[in-house]
Protein backbone atom coordinates (compact mmCIF):
# COMPACT_ATOMS: atom_id res chain seq x y z
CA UNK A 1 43.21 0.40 -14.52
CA UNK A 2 45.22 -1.02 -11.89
CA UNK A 3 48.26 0.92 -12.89
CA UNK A 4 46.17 4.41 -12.93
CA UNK A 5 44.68 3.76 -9.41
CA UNK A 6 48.28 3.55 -8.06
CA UNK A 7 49.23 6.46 -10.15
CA UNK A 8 46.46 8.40 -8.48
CA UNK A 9 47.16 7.19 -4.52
CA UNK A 10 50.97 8.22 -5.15
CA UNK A 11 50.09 11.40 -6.51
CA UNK A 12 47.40 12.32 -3.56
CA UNK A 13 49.95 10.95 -1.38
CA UNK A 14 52.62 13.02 -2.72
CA UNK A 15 50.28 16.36 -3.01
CA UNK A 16 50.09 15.80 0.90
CA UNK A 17 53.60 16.41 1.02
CA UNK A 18 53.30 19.39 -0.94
CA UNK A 19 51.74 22.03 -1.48
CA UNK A 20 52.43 23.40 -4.91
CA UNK A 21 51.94 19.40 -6.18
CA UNK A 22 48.82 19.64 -4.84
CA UNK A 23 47.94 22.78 -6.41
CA UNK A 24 48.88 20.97 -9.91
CA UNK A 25 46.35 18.04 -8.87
CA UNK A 26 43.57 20.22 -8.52
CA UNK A 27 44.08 22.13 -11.69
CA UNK A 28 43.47 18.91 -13.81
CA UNK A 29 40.53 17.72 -12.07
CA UNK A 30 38.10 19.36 -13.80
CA UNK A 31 35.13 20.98 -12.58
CA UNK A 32 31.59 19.82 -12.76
CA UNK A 33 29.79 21.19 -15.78
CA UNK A 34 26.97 23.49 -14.69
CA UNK A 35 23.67 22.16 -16.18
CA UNK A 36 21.02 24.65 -15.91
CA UNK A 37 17.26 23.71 -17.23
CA UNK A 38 13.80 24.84 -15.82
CA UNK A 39 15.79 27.87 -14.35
CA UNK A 40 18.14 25.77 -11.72
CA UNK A 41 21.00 24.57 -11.55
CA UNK A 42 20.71 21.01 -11.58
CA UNK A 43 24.15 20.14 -9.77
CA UNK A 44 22.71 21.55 -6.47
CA UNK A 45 20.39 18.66 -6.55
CA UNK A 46 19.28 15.26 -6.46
CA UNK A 47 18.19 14.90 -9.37
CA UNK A 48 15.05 11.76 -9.57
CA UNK A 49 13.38 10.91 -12.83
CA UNK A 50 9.54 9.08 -12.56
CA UNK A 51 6.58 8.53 -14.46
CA UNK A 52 3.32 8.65 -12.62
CA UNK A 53 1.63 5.53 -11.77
CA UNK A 54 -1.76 4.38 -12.42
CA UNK A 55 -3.70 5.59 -9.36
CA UNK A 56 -1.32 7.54 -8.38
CA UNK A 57 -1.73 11.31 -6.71
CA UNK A 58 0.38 14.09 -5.98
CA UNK A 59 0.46 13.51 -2.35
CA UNK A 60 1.48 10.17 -2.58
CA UNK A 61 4.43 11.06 -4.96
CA UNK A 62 5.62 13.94 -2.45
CA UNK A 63 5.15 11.90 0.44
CA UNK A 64 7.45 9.17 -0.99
CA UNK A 65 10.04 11.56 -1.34
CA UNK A 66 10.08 12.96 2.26
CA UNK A 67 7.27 16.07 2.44
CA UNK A 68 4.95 15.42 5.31
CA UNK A 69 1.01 15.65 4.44
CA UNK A 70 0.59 19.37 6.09
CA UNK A 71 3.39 20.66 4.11
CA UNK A 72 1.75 18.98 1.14
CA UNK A 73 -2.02 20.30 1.64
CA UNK A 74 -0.23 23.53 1.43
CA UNK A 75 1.31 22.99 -1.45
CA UNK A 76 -1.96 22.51 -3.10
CA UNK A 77 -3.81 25.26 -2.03
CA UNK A 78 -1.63 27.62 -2.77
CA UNK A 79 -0.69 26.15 -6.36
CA UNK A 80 -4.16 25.85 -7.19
CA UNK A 81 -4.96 28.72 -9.38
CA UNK A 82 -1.41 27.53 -11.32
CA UNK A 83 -1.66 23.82 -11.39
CA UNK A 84 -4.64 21.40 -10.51
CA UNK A 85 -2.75 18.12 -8.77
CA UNK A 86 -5.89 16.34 -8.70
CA UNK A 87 -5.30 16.52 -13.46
CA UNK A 88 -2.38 14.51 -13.12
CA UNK A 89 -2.31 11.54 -15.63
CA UNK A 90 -1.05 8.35 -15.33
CA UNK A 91 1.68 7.99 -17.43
CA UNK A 92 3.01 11.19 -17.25
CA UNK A 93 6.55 12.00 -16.68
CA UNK A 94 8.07 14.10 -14.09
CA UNK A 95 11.27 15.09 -12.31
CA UNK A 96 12.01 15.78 -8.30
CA UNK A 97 14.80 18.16 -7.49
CA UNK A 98 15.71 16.69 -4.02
CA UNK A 99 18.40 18.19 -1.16
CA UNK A 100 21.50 16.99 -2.41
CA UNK A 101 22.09 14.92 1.06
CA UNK A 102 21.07 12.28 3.12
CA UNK A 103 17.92 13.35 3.77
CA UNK A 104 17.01 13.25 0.03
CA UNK A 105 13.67 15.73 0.55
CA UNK A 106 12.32 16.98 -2.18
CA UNK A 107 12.22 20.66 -2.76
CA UNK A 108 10.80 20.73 -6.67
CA UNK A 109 8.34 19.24 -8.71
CA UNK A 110 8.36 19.20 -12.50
CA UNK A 111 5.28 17.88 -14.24
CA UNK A 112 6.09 16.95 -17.99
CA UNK A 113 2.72 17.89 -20.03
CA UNK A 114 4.48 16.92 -23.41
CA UNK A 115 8.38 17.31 -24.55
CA UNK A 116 7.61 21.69 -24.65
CA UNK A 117 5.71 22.09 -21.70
CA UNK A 118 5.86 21.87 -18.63
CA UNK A 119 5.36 22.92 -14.84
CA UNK A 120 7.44 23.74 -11.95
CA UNK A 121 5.99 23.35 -8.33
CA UNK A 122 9.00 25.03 -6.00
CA UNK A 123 8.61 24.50 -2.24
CA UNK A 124 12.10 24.52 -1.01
CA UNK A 125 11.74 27.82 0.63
CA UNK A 126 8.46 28.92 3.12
CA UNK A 127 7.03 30.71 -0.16
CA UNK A 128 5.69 28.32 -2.49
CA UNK A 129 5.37 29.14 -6.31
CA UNK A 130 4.20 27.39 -9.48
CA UNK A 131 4.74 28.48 -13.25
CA UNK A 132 4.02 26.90 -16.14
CA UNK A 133 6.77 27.53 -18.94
CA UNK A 134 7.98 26.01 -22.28
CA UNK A 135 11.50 24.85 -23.74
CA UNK A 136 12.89 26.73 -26.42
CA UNK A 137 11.68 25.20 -29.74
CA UNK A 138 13.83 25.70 -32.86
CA UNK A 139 12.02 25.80 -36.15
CA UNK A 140 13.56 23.58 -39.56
CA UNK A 141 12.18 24.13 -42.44
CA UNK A 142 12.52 20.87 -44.28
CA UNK A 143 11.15 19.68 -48.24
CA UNK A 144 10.04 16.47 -48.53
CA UNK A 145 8.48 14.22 -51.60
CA UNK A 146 6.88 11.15 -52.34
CA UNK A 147 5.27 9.27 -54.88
CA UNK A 148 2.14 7.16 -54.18
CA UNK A 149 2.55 3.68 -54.26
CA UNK A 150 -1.46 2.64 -52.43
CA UNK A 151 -2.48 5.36 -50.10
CA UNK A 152 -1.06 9.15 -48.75
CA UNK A 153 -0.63 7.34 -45.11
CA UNK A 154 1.19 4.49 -46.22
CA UNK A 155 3.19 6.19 -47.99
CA UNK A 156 3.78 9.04 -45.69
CA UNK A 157 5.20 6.06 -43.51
CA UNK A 158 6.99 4.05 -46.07
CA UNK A 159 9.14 7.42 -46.15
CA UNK A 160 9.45 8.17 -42.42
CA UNK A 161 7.56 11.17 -42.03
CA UNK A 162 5.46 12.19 -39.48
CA UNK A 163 2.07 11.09 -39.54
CA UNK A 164 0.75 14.73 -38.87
CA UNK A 165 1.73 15.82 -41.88
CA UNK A 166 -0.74 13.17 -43.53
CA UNK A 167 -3.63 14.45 -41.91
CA UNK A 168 -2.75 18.04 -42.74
CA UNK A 169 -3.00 17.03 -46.57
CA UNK A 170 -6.40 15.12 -46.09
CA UNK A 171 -7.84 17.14 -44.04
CA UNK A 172 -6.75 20.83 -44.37
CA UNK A 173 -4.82 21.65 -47.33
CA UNK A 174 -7.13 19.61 -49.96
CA UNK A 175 -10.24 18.40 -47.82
CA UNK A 176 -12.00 19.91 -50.26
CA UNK A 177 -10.43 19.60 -53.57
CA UNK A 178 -8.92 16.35 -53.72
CA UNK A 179 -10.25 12.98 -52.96
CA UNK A 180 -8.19 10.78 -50.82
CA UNK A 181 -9.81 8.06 -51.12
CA UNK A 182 -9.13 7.80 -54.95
CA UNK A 183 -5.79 8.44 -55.23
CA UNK A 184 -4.33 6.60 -58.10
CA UNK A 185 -0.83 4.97 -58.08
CA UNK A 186 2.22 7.13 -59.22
CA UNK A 187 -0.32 10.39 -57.62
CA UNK A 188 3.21 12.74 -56.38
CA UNK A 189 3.25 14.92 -53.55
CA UNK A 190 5.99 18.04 -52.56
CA UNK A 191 6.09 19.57 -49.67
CA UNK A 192 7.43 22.63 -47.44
CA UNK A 193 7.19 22.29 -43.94
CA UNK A 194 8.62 23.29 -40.39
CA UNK A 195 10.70 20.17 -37.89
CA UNK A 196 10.01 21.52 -34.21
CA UNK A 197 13.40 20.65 -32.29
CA UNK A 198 14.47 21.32 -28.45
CA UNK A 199 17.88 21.56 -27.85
CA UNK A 200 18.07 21.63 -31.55
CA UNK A 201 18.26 17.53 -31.75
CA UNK A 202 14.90 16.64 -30.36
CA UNK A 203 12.17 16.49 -32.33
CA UNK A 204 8.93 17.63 -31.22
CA UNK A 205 6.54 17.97 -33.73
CA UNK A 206 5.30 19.31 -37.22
CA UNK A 207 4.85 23.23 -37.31
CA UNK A 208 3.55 25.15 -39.83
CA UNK A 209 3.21 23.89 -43.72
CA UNK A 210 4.74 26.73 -45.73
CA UNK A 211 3.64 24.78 -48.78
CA UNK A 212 2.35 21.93 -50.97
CA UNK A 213 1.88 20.41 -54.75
CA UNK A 214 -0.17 17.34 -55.19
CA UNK A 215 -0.09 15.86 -58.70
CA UNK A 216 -3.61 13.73 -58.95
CA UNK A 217 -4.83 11.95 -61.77
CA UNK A 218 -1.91 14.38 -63.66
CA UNK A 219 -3.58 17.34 -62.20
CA UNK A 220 -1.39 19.68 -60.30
CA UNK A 221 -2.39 20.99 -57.25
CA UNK A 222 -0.30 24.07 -55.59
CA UNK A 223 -1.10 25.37 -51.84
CA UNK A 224 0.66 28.31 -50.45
CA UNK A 225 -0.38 29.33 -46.97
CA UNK A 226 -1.14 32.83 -46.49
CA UNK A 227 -3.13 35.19 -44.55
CA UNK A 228 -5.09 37.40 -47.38
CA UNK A 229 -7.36 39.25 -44.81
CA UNK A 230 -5.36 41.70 -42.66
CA UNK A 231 -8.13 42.45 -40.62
CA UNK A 232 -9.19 38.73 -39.30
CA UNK A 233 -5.67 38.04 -39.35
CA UNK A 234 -6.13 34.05 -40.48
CA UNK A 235 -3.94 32.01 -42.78
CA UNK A 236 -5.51 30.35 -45.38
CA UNK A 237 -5.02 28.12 -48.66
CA UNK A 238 -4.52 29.23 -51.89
CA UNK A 239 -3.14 27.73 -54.84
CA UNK A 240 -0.78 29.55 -57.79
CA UNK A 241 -3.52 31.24 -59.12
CA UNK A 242 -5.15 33.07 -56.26
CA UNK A 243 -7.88 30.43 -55.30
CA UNK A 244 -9.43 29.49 -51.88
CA UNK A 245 -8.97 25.79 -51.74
CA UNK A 246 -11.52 26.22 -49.14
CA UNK A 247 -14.91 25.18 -50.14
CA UNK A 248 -18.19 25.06 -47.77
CA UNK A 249 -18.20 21.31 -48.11
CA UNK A 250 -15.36 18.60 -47.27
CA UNK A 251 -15.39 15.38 -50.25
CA UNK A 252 -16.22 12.86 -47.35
CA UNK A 253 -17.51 12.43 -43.71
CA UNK A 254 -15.01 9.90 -42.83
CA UNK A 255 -11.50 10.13 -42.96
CA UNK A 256 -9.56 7.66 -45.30
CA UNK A 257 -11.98 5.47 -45.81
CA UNK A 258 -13.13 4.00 -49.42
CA UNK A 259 -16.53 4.03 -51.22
CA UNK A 260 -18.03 1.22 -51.17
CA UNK A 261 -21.45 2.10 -53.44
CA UNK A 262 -22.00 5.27 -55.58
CA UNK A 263 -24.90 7.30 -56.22
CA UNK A 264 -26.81 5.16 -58.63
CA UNK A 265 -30.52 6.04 -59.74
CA UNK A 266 -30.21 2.62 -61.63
CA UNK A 267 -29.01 0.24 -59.56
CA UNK A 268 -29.79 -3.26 -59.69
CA UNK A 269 -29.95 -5.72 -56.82
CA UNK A 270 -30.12 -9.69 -57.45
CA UNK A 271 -31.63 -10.19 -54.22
CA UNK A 272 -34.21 -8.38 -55.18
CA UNK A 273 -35.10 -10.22 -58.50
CA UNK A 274 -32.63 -7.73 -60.30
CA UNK A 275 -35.16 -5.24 -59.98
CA UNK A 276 -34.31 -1.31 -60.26
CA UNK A 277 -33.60 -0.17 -56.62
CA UNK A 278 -32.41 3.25 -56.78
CA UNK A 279 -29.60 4.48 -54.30
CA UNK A 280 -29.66 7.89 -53.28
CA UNK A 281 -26.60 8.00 -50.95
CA UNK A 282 -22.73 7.02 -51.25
CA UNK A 283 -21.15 4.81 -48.69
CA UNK A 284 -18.08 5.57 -47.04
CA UNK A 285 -17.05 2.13 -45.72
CA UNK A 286 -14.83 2.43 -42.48
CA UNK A 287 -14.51 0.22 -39.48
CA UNK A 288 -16.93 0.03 -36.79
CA UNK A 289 -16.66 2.99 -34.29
CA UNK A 290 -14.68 5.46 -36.85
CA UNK A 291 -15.64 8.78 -36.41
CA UNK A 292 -18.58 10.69 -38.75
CA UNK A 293 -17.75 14.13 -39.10
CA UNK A 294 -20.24 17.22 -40.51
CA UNK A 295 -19.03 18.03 -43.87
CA UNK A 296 -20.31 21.69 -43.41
CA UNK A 297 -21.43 24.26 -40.67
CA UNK A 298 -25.16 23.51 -39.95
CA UNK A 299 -27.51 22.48 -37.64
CA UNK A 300 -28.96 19.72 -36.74
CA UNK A 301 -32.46 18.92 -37.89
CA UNK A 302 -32.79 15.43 -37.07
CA UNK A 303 -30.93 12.90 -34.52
CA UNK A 304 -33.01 9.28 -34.11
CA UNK A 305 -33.66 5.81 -35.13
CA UNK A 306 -36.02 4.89 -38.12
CA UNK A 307 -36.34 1.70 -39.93
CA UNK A 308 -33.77 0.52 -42.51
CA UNK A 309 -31.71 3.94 -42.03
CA UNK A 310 -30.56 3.10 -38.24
CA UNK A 311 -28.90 5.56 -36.03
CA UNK A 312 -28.78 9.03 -38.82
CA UNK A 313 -28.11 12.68 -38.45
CA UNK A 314 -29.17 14.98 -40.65
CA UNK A 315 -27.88 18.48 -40.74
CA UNK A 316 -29.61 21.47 -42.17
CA UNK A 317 -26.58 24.15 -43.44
CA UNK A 318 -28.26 27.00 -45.27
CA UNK A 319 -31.55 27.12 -47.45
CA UNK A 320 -29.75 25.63 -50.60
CA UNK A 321 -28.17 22.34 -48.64
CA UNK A 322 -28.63 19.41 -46.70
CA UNK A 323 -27.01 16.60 -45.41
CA UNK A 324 -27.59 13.12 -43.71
CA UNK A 325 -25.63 10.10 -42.11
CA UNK A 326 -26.81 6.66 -41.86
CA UNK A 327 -26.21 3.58 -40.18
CA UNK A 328 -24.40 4.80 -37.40
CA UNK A 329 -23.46 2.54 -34.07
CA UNK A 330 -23.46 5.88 -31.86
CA UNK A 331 -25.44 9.37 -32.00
CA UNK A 332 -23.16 12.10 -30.96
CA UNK A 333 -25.32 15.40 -31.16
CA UNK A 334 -28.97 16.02 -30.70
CA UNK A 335 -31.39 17.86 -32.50
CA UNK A 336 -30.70 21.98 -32.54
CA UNK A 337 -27.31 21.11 -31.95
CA UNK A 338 -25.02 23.80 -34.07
CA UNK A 339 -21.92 21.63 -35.66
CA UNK A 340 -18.78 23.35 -37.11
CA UNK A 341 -17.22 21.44 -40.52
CA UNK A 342 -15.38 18.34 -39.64
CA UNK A 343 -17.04 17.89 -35.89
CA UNK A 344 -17.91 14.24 -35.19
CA UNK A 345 -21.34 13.95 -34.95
CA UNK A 346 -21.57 9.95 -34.57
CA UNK A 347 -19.96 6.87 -35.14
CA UNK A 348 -19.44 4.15 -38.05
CA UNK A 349 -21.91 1.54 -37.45
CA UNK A 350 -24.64 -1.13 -39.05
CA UNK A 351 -27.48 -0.30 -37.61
CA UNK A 352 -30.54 -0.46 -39.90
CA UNK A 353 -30.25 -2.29 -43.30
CA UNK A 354 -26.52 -2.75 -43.93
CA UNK A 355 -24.67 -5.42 -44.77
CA UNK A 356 -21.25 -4.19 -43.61
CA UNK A 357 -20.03 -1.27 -41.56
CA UNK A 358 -20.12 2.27 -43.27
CA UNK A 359 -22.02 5.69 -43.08
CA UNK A 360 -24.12 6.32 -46.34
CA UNK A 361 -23.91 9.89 -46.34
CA UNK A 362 -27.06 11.71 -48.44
CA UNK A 363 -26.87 15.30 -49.91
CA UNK A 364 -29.42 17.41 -50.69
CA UNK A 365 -29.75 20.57 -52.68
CA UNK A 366 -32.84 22.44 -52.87
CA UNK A 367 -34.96 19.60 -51.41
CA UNK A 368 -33.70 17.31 -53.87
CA UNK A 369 -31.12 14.17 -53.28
CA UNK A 370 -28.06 14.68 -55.29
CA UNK A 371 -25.16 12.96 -55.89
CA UNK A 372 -22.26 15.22 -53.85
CA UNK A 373 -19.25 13.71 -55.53
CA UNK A 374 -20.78 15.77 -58.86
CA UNK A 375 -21.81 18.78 -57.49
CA UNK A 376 -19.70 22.09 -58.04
CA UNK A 377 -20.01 23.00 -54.26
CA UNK A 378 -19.27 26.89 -53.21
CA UNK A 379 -15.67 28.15 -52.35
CA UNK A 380 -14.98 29.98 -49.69
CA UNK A 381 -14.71 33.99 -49.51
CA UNK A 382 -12.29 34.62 -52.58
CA UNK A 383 -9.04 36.82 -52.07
CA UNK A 384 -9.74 40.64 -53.05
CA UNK A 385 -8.27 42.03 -56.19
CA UNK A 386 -6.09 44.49 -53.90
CA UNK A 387 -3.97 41.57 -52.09
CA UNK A 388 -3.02 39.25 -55.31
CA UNK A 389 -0.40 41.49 -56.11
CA UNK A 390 1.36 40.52 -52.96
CA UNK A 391 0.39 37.54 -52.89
CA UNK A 392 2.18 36.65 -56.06
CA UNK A 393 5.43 38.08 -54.83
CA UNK A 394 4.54 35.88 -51.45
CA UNK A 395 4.70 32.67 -53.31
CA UNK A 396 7.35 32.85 -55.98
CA UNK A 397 9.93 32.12 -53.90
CA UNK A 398 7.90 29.17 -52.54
CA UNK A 399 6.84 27.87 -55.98
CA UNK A 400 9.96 28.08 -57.14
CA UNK A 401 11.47 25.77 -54.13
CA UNK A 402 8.88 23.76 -55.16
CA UNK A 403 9.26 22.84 -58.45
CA UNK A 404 12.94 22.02 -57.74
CA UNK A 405 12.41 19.79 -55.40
CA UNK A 406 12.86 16.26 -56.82
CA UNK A 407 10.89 12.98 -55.89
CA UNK A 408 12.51 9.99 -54.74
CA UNK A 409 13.84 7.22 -57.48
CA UNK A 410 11.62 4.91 -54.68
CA UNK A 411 10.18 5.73 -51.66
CA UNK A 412 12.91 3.67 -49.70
CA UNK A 413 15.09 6.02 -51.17
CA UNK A 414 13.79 9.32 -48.76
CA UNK A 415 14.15 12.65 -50.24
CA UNK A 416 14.55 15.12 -47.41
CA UNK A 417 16.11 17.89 -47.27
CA UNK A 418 17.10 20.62 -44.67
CA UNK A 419 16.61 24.38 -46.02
CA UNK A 420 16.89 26.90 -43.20
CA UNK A 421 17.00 27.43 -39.54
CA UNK A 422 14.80 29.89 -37.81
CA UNK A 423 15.13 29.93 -34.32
């Protein structure tokens, strides 16, 4: 080091001397690299990286960085339509672009609303502006597998994927055909999906699922995404033969949670002398304060507290079917209340006569209690005769990637795989 800082001091000294040496000096000192993001060039600034504080405002944040409170109060009112300061969360990150001198003033904001988007606040000049705007995203699609070893989420994680794509399984692809909480070990999963990068290394997310197989119980279950009605223009579910895996109900109200007593005309309780006490309900068993969600459009008919139920809803969804939801801690709708399919309409409680926490969720069909988990419940609108064609030649590509995807010898041993780049 020594020897390369007295290099350096002859050489300056020497370029002094001349000109042309000089000259040769310059030419290998390179120049700064130009970094442009949010649409400046960062090298003309300060550049100061923060994260907002717990009570912490906008004013307070400018102000520390040199704008005076008038300048501020303008800032706001003009930005207002773009960008409400008063939203700002703690915890939040955000950069200042600040005079590159002494005076350090800042002359941009840059609030971080997640890794994609953002918003700039620009009040170097007398006209203030304010845009929101989003990186470029670049779209992967990836294949993954995995074989079930106790649960979808577990082993979603043992394999390092994200933990979106778990809940896309449960609760959109096969809400309705498969249920989660009776998976059975050595149950196999494929899957197509999109990686959501900026600057092509970050990742940001899960995109769209181009695909799925589930293998349950040795019972294969295909999902192609596709949108069958040109008209609505909404993807859907369907698996290799055509079929809405849509249907009007979802398996469960609570997400992967266990049963913890079945529909059971018969059943027997020793505390009560082993007499025939009849159970008309399944229990979901879930900790307390897990969400309860509708199973179906409907409205609510009843929201109160009675007896040995608790805290129940009860939902009326057409003339054919109803539902209800004991034991809850926490009410979330009220009576006349419309509630869309998987809406949380209270929380897992054990109020009433429970012995643990968990929602007994009662189904009715034509006034009469039956047991859901046996019922053939009604699909969703079926795809038209006219589209299937196409829809065949939509997924054989996709099937086909499918099937040669292969699981993992163990789920340790991760079996991803990069397919294409769409940008």
């Amino acid at each position: 080091m020594k020897k390369l800082l007295l290099l350096l001091i002859i050489t300056v000294f020497t370029a002094c001397k001349d000109d042309k040496k000089g000259e040769q000096i310059a030419a290998i000192i390179p120049e700064p690299e130009v970094v442009f993001e949010y649409g400046y060039n960062l090298n003309d600034f300060k550049i100061i990286h923060d994260t907002i504080q717990k009570g912490e405002n906008f004013s307070e944040i400018l102000d520390r960085h040199h704008v005076e409170y008038p300048k501020v109060l303008q800032i706001v009112n003009k930005i207002k339509d773009t960008f409400n300061v008063r939203r700002i969360k703690s915890g939040i990150p955000y950069t200042i672009l600040a005079k590159n001198d002494s005076t350090e003033k800042a002359q941009v904001f840059i609030y971080k609303h997640s890794k994609v988007r953002y918003t700039v606040v620009d009040f170097k000049d007398s006209i203030i502006t304010a845009f929101n705007a989003k990186k470029p995203v670049t779209r992967v699609t990836k294949t993954a597998s995995g074989i079930i070893t106790s649960n979808l989420s577990q082993t979603m994680d043992d394999l390092g994927l994200n933990s979106f794509l778990t809940s896309k399984m449960a609760d959109d692809i096969y809400a309705w055909t498969i249920d989660f909480s009776r998976l059975q070990k050595n149950d196999k999963f494929k899957i197509i999906y999109e990686q959501l990068y900026i600057n092509d290394t970050v990742p940001v997310g899960i995109g769209e699922v181009k695909a799925s197989y589930f293998e349950h119980g040795g019972k294969p279950f295909y999902a192609f995404k596709f949108v069958a009605d040109s008209i609505l223009g909404v993807p859907d579910y369907f698996d290799d033969e055509a079929k809405n895996l849509r249907r009007q109900f979802l398996k469960m109200p609570v997400k992967f949670s266990r049963i913890s007593s079945r529909y059971n005309l018969r059943r027997r309780i020793a505390y009560y002398g082993n007499k025939i006490r009849p159970h008309r309900g399944t229990d979901f068993a879930a900790p307390i304060g897990t969400p309860i969600m509708s199973t179906a459009n409907g409205t609510v008919i009843e929201s109160r507290y009675k007896g040995g139920n608790g805290n129940y809803v009860k939902v009326r969804h057409n003339s054919t079917y109803s539902t209800q939801y004991l034991h809850m801690s926490k009410r979330a709708v009220k009576v006349g209340d419309v509630v869309k399919q998987g809406q949380t309409i209270g929380y897992i409680g054990m109020t009433g006569n429970t012995a643990g926490p968990h929602v007994c969720y009662r189904f009715w069909k034509n006034g009469k209690q039956v047991d859901p988990l046996k019922q053939k419940l009604p699909a969703a609108e079926p795809m038209k005769e006219t589209t299937k064609p196409l829809y065949f030649d939509f997924i054989k590509p996709l099937k086909e990637d499918l099937d040669n995807i292969n699981y993992p010898i163990t789920n340790n041993e991760i079996n991803i795989s990069e397919e294409e780049i769409n940008s």
